[in-house]
Protein backbone atom coordinates (compact mmCIF):
# COMPACT_ATOMS: atom_id res chain seq x y z
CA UNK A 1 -20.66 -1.98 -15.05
CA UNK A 2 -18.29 -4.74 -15.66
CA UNK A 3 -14.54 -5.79 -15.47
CA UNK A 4 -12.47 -5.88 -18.56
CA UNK A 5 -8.95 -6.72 -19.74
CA UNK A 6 -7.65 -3.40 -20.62
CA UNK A 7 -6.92 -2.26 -24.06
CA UNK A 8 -3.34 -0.68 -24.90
CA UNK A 9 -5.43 2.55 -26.10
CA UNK A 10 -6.68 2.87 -22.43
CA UNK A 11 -3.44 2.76 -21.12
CA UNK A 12 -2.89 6.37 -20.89
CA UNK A 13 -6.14 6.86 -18.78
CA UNK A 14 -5.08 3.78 -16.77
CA UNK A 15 -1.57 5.65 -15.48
CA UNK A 16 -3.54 8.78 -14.96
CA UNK A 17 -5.55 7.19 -12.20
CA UNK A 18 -2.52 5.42 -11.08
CA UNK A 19 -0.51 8.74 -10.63
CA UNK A 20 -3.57 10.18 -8.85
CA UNK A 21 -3.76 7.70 -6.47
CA UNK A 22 -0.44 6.67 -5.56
CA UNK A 23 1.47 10.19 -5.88
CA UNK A 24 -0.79 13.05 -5.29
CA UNK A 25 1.69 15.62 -5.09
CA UNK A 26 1.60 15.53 -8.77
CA UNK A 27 -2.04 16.28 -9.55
CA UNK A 28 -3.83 14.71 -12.42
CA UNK A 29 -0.84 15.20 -15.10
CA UNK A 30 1.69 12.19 -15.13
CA UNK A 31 4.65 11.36 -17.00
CA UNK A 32 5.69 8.19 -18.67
CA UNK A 33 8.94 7.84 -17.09
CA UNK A 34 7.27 4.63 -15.73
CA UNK A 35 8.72 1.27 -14.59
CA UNK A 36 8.53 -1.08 -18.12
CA UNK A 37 5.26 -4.27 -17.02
CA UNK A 38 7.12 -7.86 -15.98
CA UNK A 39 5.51 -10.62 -18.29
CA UNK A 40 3.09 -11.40 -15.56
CA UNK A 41 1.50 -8.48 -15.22
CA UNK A 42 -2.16 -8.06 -15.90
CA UNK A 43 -4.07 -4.50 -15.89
CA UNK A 44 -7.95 -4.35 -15.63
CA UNK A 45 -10.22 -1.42 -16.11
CA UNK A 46 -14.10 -1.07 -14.49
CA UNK A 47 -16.10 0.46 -17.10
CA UNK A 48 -19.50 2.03 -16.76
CA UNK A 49 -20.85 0.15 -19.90
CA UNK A 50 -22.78 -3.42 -20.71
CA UNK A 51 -20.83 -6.74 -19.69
CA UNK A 52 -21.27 -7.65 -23.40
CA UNK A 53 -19.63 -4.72 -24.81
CA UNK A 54 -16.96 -5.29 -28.00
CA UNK A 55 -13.70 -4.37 -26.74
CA UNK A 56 -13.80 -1.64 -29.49
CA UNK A 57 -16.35 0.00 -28.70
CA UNK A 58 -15.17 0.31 -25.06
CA UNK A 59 -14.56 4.32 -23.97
CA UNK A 60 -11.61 5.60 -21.62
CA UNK A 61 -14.11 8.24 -20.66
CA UNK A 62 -16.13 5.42 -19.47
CA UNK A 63 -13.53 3.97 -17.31
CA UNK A 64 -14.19 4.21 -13.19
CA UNK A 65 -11.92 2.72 -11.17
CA UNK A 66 -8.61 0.02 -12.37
CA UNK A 67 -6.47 -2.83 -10.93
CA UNK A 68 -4.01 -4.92 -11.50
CA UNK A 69 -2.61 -8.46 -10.82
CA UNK A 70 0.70 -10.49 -11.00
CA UNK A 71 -0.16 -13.88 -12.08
CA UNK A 72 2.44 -15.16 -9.35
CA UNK A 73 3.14 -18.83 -8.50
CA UNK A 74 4.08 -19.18 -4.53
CA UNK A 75 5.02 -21.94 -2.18
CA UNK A 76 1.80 -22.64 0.05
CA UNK A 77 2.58 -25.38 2.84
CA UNK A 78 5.86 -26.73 0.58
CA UNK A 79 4.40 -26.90 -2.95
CA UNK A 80 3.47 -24.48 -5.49
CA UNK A 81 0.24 -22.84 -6.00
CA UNK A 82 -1.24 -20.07 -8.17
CA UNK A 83 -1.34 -16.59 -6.21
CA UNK A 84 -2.41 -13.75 -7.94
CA UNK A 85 -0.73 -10.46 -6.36
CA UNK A 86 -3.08 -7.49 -6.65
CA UNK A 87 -2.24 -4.37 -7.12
CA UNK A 88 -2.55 -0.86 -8.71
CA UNK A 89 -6.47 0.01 -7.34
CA UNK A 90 -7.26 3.12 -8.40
CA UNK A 91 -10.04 5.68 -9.25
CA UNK A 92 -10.42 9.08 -9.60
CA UNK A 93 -11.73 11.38 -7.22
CA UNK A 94 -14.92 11.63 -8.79
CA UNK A 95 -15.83 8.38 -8.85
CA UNK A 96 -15.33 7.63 -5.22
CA UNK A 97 -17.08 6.29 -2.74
CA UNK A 98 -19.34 4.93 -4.89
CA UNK A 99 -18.98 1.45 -4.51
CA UNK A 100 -16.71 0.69 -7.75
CA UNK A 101 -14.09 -0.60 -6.09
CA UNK A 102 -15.85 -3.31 -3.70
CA UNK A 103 -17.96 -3.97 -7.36
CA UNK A 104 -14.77 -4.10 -9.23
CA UNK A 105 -12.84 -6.56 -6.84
CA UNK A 106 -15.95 -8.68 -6.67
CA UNK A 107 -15.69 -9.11 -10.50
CA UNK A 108 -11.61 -9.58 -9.87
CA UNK A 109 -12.41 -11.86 -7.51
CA UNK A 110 -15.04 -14.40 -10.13
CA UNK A 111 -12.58 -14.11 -12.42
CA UNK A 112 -9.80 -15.21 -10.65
CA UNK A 113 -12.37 -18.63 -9.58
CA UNK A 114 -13.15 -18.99 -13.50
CA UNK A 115 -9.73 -19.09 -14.29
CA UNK A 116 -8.45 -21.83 -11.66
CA UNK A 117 -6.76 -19.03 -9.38
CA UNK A 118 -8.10 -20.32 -5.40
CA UNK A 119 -5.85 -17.86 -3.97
CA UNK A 120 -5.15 -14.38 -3.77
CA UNK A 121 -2.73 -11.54 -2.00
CA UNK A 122 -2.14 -7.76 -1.95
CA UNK A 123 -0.58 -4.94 -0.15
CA UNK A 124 -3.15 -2.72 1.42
CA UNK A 125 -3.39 1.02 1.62
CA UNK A 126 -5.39 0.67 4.40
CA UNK A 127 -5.94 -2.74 6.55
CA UNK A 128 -9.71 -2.55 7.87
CA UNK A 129 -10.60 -1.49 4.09
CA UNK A 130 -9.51 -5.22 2.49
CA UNK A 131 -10.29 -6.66 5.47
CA UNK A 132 -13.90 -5.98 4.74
CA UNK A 133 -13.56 -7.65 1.29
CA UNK A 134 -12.29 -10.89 2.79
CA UNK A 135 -8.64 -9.84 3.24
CA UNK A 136 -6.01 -11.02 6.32
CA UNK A 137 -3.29 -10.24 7.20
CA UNK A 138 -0.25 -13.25 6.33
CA UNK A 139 2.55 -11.91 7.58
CA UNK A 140 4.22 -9.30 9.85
CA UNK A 141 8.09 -7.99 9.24
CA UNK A 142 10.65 -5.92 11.05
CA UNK A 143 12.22 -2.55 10.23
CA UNK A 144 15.74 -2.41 11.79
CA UNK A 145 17.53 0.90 12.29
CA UNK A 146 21.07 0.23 13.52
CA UNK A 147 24.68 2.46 13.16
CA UNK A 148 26.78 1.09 10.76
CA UNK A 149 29.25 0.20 12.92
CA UNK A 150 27.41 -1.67 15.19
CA UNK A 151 27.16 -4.23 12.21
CA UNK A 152 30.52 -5.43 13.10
CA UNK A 153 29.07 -7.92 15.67
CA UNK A 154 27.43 -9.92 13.41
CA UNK A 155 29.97 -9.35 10.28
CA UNK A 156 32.18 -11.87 9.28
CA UNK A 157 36.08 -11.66 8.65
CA UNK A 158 37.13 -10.74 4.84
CA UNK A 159 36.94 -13.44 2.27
CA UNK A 160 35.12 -14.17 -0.92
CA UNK A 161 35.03 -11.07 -3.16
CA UNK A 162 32.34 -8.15 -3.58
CA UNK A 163 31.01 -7.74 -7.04
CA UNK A 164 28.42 -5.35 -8.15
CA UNK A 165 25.23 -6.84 -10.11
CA UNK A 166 23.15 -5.16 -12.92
CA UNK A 167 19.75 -6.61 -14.70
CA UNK A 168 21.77 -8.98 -17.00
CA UNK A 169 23.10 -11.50 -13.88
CA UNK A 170 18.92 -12.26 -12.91
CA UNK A 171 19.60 -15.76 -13.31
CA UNK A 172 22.27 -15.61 -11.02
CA UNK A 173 20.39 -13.64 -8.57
CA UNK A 174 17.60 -15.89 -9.10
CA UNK A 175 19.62 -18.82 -8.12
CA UNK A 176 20.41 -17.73 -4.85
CA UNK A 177 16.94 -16.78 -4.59
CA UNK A 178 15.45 -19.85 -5.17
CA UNK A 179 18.19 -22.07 -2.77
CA UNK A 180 17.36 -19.09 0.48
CA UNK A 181 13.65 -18.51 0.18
CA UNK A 182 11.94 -21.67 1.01
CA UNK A 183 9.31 -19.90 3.09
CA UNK A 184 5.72 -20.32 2.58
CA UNK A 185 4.24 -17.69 0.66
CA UNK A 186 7.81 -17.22 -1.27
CA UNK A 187 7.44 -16.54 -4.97
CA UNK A 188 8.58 -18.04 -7.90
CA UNK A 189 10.09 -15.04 -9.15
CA UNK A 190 10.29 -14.80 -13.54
CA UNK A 191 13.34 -13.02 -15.54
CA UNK A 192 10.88 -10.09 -15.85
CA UNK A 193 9.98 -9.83 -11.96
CA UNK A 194 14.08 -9.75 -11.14
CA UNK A 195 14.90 -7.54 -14.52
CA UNK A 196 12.15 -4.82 -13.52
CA UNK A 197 11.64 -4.99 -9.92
CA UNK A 198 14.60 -6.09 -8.14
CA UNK A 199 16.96 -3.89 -10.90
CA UNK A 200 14.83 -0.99 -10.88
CA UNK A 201 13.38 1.84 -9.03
CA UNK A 202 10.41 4.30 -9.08
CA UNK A 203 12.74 7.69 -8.10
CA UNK A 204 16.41 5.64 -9.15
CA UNK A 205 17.58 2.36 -9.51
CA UNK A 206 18.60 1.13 -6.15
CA UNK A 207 22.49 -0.67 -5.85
CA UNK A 208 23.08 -4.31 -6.15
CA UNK A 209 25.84 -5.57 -4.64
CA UNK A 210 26.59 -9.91 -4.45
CA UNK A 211 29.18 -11.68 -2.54
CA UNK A 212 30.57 -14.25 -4.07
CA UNK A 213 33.04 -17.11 -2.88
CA UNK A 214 35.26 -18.84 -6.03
CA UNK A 215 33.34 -17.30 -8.08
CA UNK A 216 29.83 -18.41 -7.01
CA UNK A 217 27.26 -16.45 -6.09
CA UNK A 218 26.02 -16.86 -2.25
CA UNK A 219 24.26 -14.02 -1.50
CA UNK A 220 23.07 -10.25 -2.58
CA UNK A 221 21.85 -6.97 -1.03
CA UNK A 222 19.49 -4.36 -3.07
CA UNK A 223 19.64 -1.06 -1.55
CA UNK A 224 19.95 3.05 -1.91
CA UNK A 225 21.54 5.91 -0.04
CA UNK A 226 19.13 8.70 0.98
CA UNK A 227 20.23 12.39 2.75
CA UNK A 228 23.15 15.05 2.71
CA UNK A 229 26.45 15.37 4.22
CA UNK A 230 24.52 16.01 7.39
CA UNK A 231 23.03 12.73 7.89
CA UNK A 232 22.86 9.81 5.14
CA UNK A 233 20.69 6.26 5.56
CA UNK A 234 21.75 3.13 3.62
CA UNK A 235 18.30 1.69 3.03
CA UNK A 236 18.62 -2.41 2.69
CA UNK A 237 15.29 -3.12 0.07
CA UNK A 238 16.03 -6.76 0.16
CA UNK A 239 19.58 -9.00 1.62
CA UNK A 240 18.95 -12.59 0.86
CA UNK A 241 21.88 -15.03 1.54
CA UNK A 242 22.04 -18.77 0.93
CA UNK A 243 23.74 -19.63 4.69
CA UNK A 244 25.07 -17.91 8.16
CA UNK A 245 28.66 -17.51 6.09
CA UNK A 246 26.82 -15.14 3.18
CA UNK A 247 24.82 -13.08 5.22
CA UNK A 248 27.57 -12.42 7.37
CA UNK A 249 29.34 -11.19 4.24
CA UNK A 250 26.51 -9.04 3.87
CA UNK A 251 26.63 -7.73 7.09
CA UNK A 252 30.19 -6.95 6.76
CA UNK A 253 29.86 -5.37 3.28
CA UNK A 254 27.07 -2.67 5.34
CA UNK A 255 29.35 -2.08 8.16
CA UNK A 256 31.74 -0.76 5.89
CA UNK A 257 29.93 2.37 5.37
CA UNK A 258 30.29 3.55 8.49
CA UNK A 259 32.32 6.54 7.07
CA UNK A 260 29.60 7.42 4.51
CA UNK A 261 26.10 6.97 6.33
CA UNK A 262 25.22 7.76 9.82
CA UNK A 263 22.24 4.55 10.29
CA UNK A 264 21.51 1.38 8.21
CA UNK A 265 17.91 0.73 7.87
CA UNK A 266 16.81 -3.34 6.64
CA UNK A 267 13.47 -2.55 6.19
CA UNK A 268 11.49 -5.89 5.36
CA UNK A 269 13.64 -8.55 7.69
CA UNK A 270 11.79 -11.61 8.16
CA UNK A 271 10.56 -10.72 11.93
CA UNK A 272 11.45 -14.30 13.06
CA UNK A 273 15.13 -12.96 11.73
CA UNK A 274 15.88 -11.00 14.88
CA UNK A 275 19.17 -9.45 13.98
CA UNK A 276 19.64 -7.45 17.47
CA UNK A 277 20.20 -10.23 19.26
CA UNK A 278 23.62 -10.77 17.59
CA UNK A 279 24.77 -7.27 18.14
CA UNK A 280 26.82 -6.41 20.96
CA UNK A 281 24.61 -3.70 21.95
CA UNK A 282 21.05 -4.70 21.22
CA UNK A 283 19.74 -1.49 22.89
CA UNK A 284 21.51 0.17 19.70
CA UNK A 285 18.84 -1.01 17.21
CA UNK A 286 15.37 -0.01 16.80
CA UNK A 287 13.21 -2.48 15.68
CA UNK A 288 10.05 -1.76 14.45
CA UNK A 289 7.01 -4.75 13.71
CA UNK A 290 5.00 -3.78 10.87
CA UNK A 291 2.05 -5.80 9.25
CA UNK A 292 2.81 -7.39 5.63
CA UNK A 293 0.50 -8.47 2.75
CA UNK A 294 -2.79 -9.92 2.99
CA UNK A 295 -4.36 -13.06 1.35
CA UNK A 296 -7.80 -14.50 0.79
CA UNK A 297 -8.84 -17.84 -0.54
CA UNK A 298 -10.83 -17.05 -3.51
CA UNK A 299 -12.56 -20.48 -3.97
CA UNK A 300 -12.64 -22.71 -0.67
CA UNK A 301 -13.50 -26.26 -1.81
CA UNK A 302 -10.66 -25.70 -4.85
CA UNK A 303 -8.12 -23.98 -2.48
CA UNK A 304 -8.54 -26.74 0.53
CA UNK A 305 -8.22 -29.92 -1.89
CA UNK A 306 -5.10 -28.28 -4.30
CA UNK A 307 -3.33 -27.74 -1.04
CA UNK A 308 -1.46 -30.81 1.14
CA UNK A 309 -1.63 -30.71 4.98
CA UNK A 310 0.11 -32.83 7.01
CA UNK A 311 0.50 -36.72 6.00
CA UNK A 312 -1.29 -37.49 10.29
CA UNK A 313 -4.15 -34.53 9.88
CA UNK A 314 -7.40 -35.86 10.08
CA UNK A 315 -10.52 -34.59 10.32
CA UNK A 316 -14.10 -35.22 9.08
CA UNK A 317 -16.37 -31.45 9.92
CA UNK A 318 -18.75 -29.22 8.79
CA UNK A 319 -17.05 -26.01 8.31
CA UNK A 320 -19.67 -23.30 7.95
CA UNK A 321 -18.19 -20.35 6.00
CA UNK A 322 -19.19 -16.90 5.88
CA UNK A 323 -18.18 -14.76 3.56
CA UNK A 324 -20.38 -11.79 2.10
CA UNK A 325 -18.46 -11.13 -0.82
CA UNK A 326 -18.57 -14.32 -2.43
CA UNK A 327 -21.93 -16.47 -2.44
CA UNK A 328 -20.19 -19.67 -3.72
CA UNK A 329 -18.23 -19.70 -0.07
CA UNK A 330 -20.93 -18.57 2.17
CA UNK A 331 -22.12 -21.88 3.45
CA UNK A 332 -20.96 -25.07 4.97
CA UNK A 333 -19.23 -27.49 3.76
CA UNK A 334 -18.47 -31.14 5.32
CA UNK A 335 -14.30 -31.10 4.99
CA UNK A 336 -12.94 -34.92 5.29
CA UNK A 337 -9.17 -35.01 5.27
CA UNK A 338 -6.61 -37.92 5.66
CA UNK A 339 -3.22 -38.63 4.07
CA UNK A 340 -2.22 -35.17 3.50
CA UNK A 341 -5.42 -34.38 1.16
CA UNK A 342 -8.98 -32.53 1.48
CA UNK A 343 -12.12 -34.07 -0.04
CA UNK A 344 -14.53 -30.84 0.35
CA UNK A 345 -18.31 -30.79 -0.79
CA UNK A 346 -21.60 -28.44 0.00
CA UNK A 347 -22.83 -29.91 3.20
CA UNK A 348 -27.04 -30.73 2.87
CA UNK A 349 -27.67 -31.36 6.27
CA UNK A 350 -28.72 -28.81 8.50
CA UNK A 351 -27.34 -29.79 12.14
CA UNK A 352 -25.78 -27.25 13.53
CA UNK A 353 -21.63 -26.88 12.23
CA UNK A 354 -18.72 -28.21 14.00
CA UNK A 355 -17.11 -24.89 13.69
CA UNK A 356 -17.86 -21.48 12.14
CA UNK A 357 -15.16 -19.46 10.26
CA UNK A 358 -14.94 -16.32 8.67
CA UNK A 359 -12.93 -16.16 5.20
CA UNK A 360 -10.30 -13.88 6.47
CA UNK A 361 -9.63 -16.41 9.21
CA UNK A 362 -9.40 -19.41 7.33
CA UNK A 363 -6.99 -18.13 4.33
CA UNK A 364 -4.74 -17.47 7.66
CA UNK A 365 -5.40 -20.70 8.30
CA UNK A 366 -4.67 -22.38 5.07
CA UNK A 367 -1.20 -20.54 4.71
CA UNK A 368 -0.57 -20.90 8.11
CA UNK A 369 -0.34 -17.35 9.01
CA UNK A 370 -2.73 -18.22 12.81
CA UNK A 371 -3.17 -21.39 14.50
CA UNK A 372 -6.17 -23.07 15.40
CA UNK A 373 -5.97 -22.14 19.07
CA UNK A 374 -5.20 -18.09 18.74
CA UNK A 375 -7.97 -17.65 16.29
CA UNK A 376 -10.47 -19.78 18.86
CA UNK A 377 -9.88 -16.98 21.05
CA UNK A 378 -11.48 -14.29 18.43
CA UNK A 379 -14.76 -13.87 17.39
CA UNK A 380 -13.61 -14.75 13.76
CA UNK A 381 -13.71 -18.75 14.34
CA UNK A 382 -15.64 -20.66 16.70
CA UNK A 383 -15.53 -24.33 17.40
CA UNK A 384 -18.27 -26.35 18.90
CA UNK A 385 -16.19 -29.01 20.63
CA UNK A 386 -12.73 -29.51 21.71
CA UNK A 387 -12.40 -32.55 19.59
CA UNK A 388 -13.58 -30.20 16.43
CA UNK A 389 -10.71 -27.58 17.63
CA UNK A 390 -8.34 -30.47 17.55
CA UNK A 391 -9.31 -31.74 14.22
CA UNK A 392 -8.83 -28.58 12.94
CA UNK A 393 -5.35 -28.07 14.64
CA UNK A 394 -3.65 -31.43 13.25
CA UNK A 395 -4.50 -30.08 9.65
CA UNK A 396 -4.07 -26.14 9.64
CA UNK A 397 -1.17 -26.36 11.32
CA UNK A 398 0.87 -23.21 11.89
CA UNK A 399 3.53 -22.41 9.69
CA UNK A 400 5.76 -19.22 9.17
CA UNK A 401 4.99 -18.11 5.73
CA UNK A 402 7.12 -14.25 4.64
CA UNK A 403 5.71 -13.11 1.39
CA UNK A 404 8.63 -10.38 0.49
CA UNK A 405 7.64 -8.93 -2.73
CA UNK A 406 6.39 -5.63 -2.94
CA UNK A 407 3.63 -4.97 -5.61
């Protein structure tokens, strides 16, 4: 069996799986009332026929399981790094549990080193099932149920102007994008990406409102109304705002449903956001912390020497890695560091390591997700000495990456 780029013919077979998978209420049959493919999106199908097949001869009765990536670009530790976002693992139900998938993201996962790409992330269907393959978690974020009015606490007085946004104003949106999200882990988001997954939706397209002041752009809010006359929920998808002033706006442009809907729900708030402690009533919120996307380093000597640490890190190790999915990272290596770059090689000796990490825990590492000091207190990184634990802690230092896109 091997991993392929799959052919437009397949395509059909491909959404079949997908509709399967993802919305089981439907059965088998699908429809291709389908969200259109950004530019960056790249399907894959695991076929049950020789690596050195002709992509013509290639059967969609041989397919067994599919994926899909975003080639993304994201901000790891201030720059900008290749991070392909998978997505879209499927199979039917009789070919599972037979090992396809964990074959098919091994293949995903050489590729991805072939082609230059040391990093990876996904959203999982189920945690402890990636985390086997090498997956961690990078990020938790907060559901926030409030009333509308309660909004009015940490809404701002009139001003600016309100103006309602469609596909065709991405670069706009993109703009204010770009100057809010400076996190770690934020994307570089492409016309495609805003056009056909900020603008659209899988049941509707969801509103998109901006507030502007003098006619520029400071801030926007994606969302949709769900319910009856009985009970209605505003459902925030994404509010991004380029200061206090604009998200206050925001806020203000939410409380003013308070006729229409009985709750407001921001479901994906950066959790380091905390919104109830501007409201007059905090009690009046619920706040729910839910885990985010995962990542895992694909290639460790190529991810730890394309990323910069901090210009005072130093350190000079042996880093023993295990990882069981990927031989090329499952040893040690003797990591030297010093002005802000990695010099990473195979380590020949065989004295014992200064420290002992497991791939999951070091991608948390590398993005900044854990420190140093909470993951010495698992089982998932152990440290010889406390000058190793040090070392390590003056280059992977903690950060507070958010990666926000759904995919």
């Amino acid at each position: 069996m091997h991993l392929r780029s799959l052919p437009e013919e397949h395509r059909e077979t491909y959404r079949e799986f997908l509709n399967y998978a993802f919305r089981p209420e439907n059965g088998p049959d699908w429809s291709d009332e389908r969200l259109p493919d950004p530019e960056s999106y790249r399907p894959r199908g695991f076929y049950d026929a020789p690596p050195d097949a002709p992509v013509e001869d290639l059967d969609a009765a041989d397919l067994r399981t599919v994926c899909a990536f975003y080639d993304f670009t994201a901000r790891v530790r201030g720059e900008w790094h290749p991070l392909p976002g998978i997505s879209a693992v499927a199979s039917p139900p009789e070919a599972r549990r037979r090992g396809h998938v964990g074959a098919m993201l091994d293949d995903l996962l050489a590729e991805f080193r072939d082609t230059g790409r040391y990093l990876s992330a996904l959203w999982p269907f189920e945690y402890d099932f990636y985390r086997r393959f090498g997956w961690a978690t990078a990020n938790n974020y907060a559901k926030t149920t409030v009333p509308p009015d309660e909004l009015g606490a940490v809404a701002a007085d009139p001003a600016g102007e309100f103006v309602r946004l469609d596909a065709d104003d991405w670069a706009r949106v993109k703009d204010v994008y770009a100057t809010a999200a400076t996190e770690d882990l934020a994307v570089d988001r492409s016309e495609g990406w805003i056009r056909h997954r900020l603008f659209r939706g899988w049941d509707g397209d969801p509103f998109v409102y901006g507030w502007e002041r003098d006619g520029d752009l400071r801030g926007y809010v994606v969302y949709d109304v769900s319910g009856d006359w009985e009970s209605r929920t505003l459902s925030v998808n994404e509010l991004v705002a380029v200061d206090a002033e604009a998200r206050a706006q925001l806020f203000r442009f939410l409380r003013d449903h308070d006729s229409q809907v009985d709750e407001v729900v921001l479901s994906s708030e950066r959790e380091s956001t905390r919104l109830i402690d501007g409201l007059t009533d905090p009690r009046a919120a619920t706040v729910e912390i839910k885990p985010g996307p995962m990542v895992r380093i694909v290639d460790v000597p190529a991810a730890l020497e394309a990323v910069s640490f901090p210009g005072d890190a130093a350190c000079d190790l042996v880093l023993a890695v295990a990882d069981d999915r990927c031989d090329w990272n499952d040893e040690s290596f003797r990591v030297v560091v010093g002005d802000g770059e990695a010099r990473v090689e195979p380590d020949g000796d065989d004295a014992d390591p200064d420290a002992t990490v497991e791939i999951g825990a070091l991608s948390q590492l590398l993005v900044g997700a854990r420190s140093v000091e909470s993951l010495a207190r698992t089982d998932r990184l152990s440290v010889a000495r406390e000058e190793a634990a040090d070392a390590l802690a003056s280059v992977f230092s903690a950060r507070d990456p958010y990666l926000r896109e759904g995919f």
